[in-house]
Protein backbone atom coordinates (compact mmCIF):
# COMPACT_ATOMS: atom_id res chain seq x y z
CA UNK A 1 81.33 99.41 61.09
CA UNK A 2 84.59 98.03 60.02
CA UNK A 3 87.47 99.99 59.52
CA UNK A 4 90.87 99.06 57.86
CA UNK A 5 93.39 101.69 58.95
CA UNK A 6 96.32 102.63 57.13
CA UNK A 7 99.66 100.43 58.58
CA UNK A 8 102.72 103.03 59.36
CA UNK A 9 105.54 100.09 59.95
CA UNK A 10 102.63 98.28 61.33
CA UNK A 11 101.63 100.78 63.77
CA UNK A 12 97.52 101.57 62.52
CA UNK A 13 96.34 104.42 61.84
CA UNK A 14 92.54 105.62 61.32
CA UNK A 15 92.65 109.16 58.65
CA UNK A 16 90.07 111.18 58.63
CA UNK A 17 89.44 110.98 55.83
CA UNK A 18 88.07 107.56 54.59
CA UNK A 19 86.90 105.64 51.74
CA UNK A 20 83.45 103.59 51.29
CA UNK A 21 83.96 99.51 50.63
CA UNK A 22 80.30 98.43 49.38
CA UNK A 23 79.03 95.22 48.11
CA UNK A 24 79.71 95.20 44.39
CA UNK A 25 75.86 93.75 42.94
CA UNK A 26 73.96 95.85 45.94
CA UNK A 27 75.77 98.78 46.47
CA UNK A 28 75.58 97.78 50.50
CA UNK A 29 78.34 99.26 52.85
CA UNK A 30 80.57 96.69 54.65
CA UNK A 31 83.08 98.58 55.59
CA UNK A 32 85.15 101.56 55.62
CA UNK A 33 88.90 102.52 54.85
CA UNK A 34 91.30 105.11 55.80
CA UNK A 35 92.72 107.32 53.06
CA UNK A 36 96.19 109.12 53.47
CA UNK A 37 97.74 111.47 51.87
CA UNK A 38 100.95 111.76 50.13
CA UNK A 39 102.53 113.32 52.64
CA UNK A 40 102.55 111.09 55.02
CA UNK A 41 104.08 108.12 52.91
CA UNK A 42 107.01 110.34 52.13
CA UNK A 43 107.49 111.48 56.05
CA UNK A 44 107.08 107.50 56.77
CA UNK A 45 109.94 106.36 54.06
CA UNK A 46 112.61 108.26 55.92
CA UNK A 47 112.40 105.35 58.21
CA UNK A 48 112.63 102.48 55.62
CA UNK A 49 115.96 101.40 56.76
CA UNK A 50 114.19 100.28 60.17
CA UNK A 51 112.29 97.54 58.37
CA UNK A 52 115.57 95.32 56.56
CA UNK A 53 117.31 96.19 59.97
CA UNK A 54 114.69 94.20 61.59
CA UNK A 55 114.54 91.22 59.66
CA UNK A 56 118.34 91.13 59.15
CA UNK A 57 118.05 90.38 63.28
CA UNK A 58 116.25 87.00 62.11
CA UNK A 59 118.00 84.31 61.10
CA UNK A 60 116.89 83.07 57.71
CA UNK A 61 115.80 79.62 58.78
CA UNK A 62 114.16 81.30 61.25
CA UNK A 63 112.22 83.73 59.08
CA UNK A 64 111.20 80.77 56.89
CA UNK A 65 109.53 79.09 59.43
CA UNK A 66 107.87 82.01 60.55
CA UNK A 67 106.71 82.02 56.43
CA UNK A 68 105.28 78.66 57.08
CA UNK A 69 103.58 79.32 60.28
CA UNK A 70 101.71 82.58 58.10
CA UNK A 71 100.64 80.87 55.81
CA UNK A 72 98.82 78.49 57.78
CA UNK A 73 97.06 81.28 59.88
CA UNK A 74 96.18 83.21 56.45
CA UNK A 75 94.55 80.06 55.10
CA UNK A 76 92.86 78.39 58.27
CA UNK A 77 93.14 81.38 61.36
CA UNK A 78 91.18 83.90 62.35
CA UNK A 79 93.09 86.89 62.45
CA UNK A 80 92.47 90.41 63.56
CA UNK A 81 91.50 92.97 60.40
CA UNK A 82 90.82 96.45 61.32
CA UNK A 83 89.84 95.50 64.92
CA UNK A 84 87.48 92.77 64.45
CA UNK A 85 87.69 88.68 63.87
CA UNK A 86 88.20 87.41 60.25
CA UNK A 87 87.82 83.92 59.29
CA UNK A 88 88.50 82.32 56.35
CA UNK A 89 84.93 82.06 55.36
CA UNK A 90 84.65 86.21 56.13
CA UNK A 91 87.73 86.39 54.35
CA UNK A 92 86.15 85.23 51.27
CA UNK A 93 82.76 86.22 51.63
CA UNK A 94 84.31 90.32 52.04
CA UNK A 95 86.55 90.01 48.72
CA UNK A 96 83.78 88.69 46.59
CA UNK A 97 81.33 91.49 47.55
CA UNK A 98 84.09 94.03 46.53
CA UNK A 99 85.45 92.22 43.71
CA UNK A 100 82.78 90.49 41.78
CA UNK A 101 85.26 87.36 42.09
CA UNK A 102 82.96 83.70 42.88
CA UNK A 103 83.48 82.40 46.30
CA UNK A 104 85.51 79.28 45.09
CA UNK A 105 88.35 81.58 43.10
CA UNK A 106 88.95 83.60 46.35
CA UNK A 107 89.41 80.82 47.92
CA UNK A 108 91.37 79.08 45.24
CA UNK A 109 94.02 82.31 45.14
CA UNK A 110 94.50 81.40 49.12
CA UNK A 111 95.58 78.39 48.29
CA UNK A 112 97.99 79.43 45.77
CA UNK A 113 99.14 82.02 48.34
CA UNK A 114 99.70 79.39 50.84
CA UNK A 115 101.52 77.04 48.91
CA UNK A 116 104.10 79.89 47.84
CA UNK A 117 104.37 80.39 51.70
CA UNK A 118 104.64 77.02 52.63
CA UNK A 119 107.21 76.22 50.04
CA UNK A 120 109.61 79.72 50.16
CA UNK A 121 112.70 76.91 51.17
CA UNK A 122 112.36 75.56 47.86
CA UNK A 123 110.97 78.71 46.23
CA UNK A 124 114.42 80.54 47.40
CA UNK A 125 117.06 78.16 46.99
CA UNK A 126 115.49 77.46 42.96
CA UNK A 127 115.38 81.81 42.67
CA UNK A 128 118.95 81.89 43.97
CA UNK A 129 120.34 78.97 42.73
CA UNK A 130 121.36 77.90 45.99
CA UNK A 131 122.67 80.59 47.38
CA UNK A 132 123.07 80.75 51.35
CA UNK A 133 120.54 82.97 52.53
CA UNK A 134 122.77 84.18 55.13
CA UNK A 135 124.96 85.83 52.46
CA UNK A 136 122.39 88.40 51.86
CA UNK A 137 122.14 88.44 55.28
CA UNK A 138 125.33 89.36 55.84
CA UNK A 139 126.29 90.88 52.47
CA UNK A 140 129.17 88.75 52.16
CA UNK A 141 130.69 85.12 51.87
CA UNK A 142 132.82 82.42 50.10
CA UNK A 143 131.69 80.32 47.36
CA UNK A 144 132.20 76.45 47.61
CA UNK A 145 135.45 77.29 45.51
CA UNK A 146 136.42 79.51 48.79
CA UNK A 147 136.23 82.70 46.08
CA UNK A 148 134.62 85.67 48.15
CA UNK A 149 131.45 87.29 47.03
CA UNK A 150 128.77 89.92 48.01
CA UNK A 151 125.29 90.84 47.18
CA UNK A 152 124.10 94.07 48.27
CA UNK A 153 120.17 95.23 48.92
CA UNK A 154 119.03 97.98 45.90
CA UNK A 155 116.51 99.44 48.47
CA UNK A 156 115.63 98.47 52.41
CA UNK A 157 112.14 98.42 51.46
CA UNK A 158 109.91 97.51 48.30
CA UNK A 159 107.56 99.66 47.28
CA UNK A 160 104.79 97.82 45.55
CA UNK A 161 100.81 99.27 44.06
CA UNK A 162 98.84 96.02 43.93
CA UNK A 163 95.56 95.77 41.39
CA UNK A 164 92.15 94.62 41.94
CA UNK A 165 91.85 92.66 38.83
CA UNK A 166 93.44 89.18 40.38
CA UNK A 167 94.25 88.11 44.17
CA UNK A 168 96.99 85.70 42.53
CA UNK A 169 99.33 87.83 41.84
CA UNK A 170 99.67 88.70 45.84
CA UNK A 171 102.54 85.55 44.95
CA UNK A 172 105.27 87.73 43.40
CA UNK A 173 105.60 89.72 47.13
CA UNK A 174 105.66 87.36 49.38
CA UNK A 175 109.05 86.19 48.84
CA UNK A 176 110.56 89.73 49.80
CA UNK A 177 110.32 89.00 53.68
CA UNK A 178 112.15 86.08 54.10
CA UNK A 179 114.86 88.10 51.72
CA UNK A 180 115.10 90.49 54.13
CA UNK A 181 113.60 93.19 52.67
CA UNK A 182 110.75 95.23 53.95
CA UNK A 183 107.53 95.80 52.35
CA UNK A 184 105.48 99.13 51.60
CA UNK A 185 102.15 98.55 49.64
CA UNK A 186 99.38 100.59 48.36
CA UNK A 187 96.27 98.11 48.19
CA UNK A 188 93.72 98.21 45.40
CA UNK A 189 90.97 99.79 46.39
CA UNK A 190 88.54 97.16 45.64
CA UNK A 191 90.97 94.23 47.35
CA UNK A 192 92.69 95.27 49.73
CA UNK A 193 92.02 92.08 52.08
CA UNK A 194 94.74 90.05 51.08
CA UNK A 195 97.20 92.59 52.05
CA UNK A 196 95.48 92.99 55.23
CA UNK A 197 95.20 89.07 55.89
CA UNK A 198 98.93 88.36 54.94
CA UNK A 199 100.26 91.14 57.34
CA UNK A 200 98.16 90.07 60.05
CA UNK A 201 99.15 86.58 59.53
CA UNK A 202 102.55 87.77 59.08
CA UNK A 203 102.83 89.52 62.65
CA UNK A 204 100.99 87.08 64.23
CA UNK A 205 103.67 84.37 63.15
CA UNK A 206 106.22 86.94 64.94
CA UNK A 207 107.60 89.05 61.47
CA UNK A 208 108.16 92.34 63.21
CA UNK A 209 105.33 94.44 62.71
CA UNK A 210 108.42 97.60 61.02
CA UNK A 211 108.89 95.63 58.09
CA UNK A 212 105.59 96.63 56.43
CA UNK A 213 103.41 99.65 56.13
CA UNK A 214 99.85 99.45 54.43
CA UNK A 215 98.92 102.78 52.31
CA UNK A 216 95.46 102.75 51.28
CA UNK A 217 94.60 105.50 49.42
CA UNK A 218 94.29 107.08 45.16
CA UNK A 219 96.17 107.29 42.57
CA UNK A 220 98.66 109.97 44.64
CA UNK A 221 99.19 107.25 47.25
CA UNK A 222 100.57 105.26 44.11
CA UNK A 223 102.64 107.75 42.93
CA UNK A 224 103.93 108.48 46.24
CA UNK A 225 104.64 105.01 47.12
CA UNK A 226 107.07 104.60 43.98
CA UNK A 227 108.45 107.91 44.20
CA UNK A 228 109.89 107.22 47.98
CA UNK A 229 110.88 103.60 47.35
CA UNK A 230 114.50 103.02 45.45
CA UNK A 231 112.94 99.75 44.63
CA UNK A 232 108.95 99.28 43.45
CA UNK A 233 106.76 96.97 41.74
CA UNK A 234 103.35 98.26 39.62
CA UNK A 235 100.74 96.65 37.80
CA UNK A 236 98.78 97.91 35.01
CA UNK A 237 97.81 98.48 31.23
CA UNK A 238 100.11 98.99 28.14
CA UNK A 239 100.41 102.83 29.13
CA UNK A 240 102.00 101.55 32.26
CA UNK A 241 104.28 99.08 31.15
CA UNK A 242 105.44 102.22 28.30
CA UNK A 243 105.52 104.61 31.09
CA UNK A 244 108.14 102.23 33.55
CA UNK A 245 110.10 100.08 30.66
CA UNK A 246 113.24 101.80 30.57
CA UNK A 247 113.42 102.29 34.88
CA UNK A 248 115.54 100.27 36.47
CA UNK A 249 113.90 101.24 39.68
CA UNK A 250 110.19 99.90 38.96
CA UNK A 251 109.95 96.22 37.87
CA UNK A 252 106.50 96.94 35.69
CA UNK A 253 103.66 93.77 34.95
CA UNK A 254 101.23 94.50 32.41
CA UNK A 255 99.14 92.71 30.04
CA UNK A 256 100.63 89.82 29.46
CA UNK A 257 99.35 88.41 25.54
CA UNK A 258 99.96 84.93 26.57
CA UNK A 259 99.74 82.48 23.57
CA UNK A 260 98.97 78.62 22.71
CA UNK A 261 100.44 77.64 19.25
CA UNK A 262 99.98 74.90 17.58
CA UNK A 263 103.04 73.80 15.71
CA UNK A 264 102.83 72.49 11.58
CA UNK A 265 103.52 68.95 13.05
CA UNK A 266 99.97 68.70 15.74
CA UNK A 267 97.81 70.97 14.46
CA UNK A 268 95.82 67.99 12.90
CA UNK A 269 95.16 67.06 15.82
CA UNK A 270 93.98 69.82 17.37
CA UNK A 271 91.23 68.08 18.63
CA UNK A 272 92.86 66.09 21.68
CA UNK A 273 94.30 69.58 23.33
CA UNK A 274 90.75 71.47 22.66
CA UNK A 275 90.72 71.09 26.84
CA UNK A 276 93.98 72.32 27.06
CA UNK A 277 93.45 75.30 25.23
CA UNK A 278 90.00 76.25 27.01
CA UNK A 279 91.60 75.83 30.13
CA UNK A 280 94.33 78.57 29.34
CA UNK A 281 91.78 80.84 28.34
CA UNK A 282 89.21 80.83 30.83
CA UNK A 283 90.84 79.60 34.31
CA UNK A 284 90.11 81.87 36.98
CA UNK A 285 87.84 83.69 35.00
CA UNK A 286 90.45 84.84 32.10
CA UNK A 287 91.76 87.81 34.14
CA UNK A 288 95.53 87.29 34.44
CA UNK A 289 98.13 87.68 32.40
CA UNK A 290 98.84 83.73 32.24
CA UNK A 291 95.52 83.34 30.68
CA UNK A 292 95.54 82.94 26.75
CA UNK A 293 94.82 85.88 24.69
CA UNK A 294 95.16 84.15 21.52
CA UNK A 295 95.66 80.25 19.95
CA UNK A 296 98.05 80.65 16.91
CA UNK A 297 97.67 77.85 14.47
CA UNK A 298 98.94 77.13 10.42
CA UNK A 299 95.14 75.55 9.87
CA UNK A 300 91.82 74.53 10.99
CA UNK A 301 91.65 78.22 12.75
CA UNK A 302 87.53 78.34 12.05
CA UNK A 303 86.67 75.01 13.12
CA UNK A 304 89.33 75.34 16.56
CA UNK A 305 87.68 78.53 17.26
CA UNK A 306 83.64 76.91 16.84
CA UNK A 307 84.66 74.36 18.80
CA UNK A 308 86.01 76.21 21.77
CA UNK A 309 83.29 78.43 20.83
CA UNK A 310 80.86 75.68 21.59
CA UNK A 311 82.60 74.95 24.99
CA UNK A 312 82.94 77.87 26.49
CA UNK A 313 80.06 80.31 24.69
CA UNK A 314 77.15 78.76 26.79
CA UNK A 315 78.64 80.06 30.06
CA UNK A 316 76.51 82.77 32.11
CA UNK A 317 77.03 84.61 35.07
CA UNK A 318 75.65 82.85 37.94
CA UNK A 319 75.80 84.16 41.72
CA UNK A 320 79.27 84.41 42.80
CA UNK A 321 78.24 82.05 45.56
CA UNK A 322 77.31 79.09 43.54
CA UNK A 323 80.69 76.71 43.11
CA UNK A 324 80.58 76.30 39.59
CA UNK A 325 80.42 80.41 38.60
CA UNK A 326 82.69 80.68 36.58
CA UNK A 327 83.02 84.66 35.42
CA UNK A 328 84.02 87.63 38.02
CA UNK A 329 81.73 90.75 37.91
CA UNK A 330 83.19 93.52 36.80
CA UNK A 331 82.70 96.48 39.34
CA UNK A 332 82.66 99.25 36.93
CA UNK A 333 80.14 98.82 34.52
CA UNK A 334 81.73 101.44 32.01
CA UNK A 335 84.58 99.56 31.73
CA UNK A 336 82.77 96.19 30.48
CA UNK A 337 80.63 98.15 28.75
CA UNK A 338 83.63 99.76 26.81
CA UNK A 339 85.64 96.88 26.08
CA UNK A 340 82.55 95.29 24.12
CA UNK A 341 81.89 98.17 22.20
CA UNK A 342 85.85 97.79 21.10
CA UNK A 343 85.47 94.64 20.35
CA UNK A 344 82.04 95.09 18.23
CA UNK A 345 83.82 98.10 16.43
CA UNK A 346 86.76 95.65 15.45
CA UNK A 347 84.29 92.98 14.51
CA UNK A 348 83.43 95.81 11.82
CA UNK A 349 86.83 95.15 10.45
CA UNK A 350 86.38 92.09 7.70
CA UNK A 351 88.37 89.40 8.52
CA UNK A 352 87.54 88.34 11.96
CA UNK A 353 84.08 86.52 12.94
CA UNK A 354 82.84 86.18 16.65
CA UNK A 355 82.05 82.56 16.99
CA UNK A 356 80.12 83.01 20.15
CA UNK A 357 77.77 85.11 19.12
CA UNK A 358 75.36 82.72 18.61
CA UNK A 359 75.04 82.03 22.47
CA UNK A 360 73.57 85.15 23.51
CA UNK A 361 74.70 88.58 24.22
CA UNK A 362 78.11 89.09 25.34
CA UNK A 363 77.57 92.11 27.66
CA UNK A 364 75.17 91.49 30.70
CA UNK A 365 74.96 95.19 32.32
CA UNK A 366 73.03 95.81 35.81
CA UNK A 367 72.96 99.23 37.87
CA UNK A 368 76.12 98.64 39.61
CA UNK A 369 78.03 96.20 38.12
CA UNK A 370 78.15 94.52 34.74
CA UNK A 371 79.27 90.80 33.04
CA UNK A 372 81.17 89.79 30.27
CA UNK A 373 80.30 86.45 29.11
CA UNK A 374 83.24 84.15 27.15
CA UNK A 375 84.25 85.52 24.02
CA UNK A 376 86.19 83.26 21.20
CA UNK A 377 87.02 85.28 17.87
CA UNK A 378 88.35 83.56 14.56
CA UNK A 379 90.83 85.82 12.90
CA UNK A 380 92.28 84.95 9.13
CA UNK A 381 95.56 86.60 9.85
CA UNK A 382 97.55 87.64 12.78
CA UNK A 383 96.78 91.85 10.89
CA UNK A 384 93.28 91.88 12.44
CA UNK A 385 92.96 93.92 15.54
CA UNK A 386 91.65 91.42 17.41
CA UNK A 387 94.55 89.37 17.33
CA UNK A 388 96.11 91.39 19.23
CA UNK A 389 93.87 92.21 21.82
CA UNK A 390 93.69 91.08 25.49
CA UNK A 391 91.27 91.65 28.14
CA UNK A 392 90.02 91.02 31.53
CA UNK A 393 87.26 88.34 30.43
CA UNK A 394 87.66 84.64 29.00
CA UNK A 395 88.15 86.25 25.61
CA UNK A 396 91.01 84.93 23.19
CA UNK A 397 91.67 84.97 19.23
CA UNK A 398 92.00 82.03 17.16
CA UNK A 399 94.31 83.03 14.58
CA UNK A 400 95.67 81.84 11.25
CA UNK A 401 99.00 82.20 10.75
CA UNK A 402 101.96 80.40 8.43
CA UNK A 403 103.81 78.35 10.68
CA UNK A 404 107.32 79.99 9.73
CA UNK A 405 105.72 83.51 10.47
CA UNK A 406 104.72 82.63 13.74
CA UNK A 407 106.86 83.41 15.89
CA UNK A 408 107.21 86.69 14.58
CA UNK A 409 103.63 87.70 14.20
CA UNK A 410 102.93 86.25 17.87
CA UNK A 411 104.69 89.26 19.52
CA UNK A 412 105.56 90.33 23.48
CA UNK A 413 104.22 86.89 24.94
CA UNK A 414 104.61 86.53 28.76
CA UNK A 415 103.64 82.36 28.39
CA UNK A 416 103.77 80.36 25.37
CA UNK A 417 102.70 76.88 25.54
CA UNK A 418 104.09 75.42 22.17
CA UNK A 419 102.36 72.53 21.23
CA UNK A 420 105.15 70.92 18.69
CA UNK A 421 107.61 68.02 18.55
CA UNK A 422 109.59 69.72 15.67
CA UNK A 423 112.91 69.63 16.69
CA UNK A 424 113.98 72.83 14.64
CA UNK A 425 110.84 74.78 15.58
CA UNK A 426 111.36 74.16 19.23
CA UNK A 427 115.00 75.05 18.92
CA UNK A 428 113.54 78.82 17.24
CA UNK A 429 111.50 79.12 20.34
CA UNK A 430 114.18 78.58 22.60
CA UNK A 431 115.94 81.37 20.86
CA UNK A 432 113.01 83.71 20.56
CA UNK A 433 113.78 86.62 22.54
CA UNK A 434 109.73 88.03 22.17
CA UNK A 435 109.02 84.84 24.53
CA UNK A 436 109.10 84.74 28.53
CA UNK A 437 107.78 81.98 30.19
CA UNK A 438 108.06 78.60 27.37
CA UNK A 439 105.79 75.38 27.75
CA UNK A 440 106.94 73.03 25.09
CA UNK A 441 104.12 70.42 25.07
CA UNK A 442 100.03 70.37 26.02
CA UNK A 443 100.90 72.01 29.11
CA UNK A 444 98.36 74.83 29.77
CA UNK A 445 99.52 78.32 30.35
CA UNK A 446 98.18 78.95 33.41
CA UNK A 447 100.16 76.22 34.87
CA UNK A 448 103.23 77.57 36.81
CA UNK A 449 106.27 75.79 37.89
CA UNK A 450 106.55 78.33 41.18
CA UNK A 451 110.37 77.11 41.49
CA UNK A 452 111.00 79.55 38.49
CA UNK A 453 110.61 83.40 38.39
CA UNK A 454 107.05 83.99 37.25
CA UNK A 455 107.61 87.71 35.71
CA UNK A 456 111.50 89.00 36.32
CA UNK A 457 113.46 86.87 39.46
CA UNK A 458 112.68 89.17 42.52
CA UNK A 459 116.22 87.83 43.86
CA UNK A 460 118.12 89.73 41.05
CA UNK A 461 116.18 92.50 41.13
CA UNK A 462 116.51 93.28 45.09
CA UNK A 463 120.01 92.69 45.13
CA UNK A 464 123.10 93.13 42.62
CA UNK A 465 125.88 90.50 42.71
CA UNK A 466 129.58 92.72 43.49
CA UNK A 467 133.33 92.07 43.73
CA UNK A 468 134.45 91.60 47.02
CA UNK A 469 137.80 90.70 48.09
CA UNK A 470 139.52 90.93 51.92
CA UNK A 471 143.08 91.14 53.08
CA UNK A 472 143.80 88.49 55.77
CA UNK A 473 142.15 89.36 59.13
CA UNK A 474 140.92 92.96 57.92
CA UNK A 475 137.12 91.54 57.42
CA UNK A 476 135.71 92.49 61.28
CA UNK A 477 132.41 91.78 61.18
């Protein structure tokens, strides 16, 4: 059977302890994985300083071509996992049976993984603003004004607790290697074979197998990752992103509430970005926090929300092998089972209608697993609970809301793709401060520009820009 052993700075190591991975429809074992304790993470960190030391010994031209070189043997090798052979195609085939995710979105998220890899040049100089790589390197050098500077590492290492919900998001790590910095992660429990694949693909490019350790494990492996590491990186719910938003140690990504809006100039013609807008909500089966959790518009809220309604309503789970599924299981059937019941107990609530009703049942529940099929709600005003809702599913509001009241009433928003040519409108959501990512046009927000910080630039949180200054010929090394 296979096994995926913990990684201690990239040395494996089988626990005896060990944790089940089964086929998510079928309940069939594939495969087995080692679960640590605490302990053992906190025993391992004392060594973190081991792992920048290591890459600092790489130049950083050299380190991006090594990037390259991995990301070509994590989309097209066959790399060792746990012992055994992996190709591409088992790659895919083993995260969909754990997952729930169709075939063609695992391998869609390698893609995006190798293009982030195959582009960290670009990727790094756009984060840095062209800084020499070799400064961080180095921790010091002269600007092209010949004024000294420094940056100096937070942490050697970053501790990071990855989800199951998306494989994307494996983007907003990779850059840390060719930074320097070392990596210690906790895989979800459900995916942990893009972890797995990267640092394979990483060694086998010639990264030095110290600069990562692999902690599979619960919730204490989580808690012990962050709690050893002077820099981390979590994902999770609301209750996370409360828990972490005032630590300057833990960059936190939650839900995200990304938003289309359709400013009082186009939403007449709300008609010609109807494709846009579906596309934002469902991509990639509607479980990041890019995807669109809600379509503000001054008018026409009913008939934008019947006809998106109409577009995506009819779509049903189909076997996560066929290339046009287009909805991920999900792999605890309570958890689908109690988002619809919130969602029928807000329905309850006047003011909101579910305009997909009328296409069947949203919940589709088996033994072991459980669907939710596309959900498209019409809310009168942006006060209805389920405006202000987001969830793992192609499920997003349509909401009616004055257009000088929107930006207000559209809240925290990760993305907002403004559809507007309003001069002064645009100019108000340049200067919203509730905004993060801003689209201004039909540009759908699941479309990244990856030479711009997705979620908080990684740069500036690794490192912190100091004063530096030298007497002549005191600087020795």
């Amino acid at each position: 059977m296979l096994h995926i052993p913990a990684l201690r700075w990239g040395e494996p190591y089988k626990s005896l302890d060990t944790e089940k991975l089964v086929r998510f429809d079928t309940g069939e074992v594939i495969g087995e994985m080692s679960k640590i304790v605490g302990g053992l993470v906190e025993r391992d960190m004392r060594f973190a300083h081991r792992a920048r030391s290591a890459l600092r010994d790489i130049p950083p031209a050299q380190l991006l071509e090594m990037c390259k070189t991995a990301g070509e043997l994590y989309l097209n090798g066959t790399l060792e996992i746990g012992g055994e052979a992996q190709t591409p195609e088992d790659f895919v085939r083993l995260q969909s049976a754990t997952t729930g995710i169709p075939y063609h979105l695992c391998r869609a998220n390698m893609k995006k993984n190798h293009f982030v890899l195959h582009n960290m040049p670009q990727m790094l100089d756009a984060l840095t603003r062209g800084l020499d790589l070799n400064i961080l390197r180095k921790g010091y050098g002269v600007e092209p004004r010949g004024v000294p500077l420094s940056y100096q590492a937070y942490a050697p290492v970053l501790g990071i607790v990855l989800p199951n919900n998306s494989p994307g998001v494996h983007t907003l790590w990779l850059p840390v290697i060719p930074l320097q910095v070392g990596l210690v992660l906790k895989p979800g429990p459900a995916e942990p074979w893009t972890p797995y694949r990267m640092a394979a693909a990483f060694f086998q490019a010639g990264i030095p197998k110290q600069a990562m350790s692999l902690y599979p494990g619960g919730i204490d492996i989580g808690m012990a990752v962050m709690g050893a590491s002077q820099r981390s990186l979590i994902f999770g719910g609301q209750a996370t992103v409360d828990q972490y938003k005032t630590n300057p140690r833990v960059q936190v990504h939650g839900p995200g509430w990304s938003k289309v809006i359709l400013g009082d100039d186009q939403a007449d013609n709300w008609e010609k970005h109807l494709p846009m807008i579906a596309e934002s909500i469902a991509i990639n089966s509607g479980r990041g926090c890019i995807n669109a959790s809600a379509v503000f518009t001054p008018r026409h809220g009913r008939k934008i929300a019947e006809a998106l309604a109409e577009k995506l309503g009819p779509i049903k789970p189909i076997s996560p092998e066929d290339p046009s599924s287009l909805l991920a299981a999900f792999t605890t059937p309570a958890l689908a089972l109690a988002i619809n019941t919130e969602i029928d107990n807000d329905l309850k609530t006047p003011g909101a209608h579910d305009c997909t009703a009328r296409f069947g049942q949203r919940l589709e529940a088996h033994e072991r697993h459980a669907y939710l099929r596309p959900t498209i709600i019409y809310c009168e005003s942006p006060e209805h609970p389920l405006a202000k809702k987001e969830y793992l599913f192609p499920y997003a509001a349509v909401v009616e809301c004055p257009h000088d009241k929107m930006i207000e009433k559209i809240g925290s928003t990760l993305v907002c793709s403004a559809i507007t040519g309003d001069a002064k409108f645009q100019r108000e959501l340049l200067d919203a401060v509730n905004i993060d990512r801003l689209n201004i046009g039909a540009i759908p927000t699941t479309q990244l520009n990856w030479l711009q910080p997705h979620e908080g630039n990684i740069v500036e949180f690794l490192f912190r820009n100091r004063a530096f200054q030298y007497a002549d010929n005191a600087l020795a090394i």
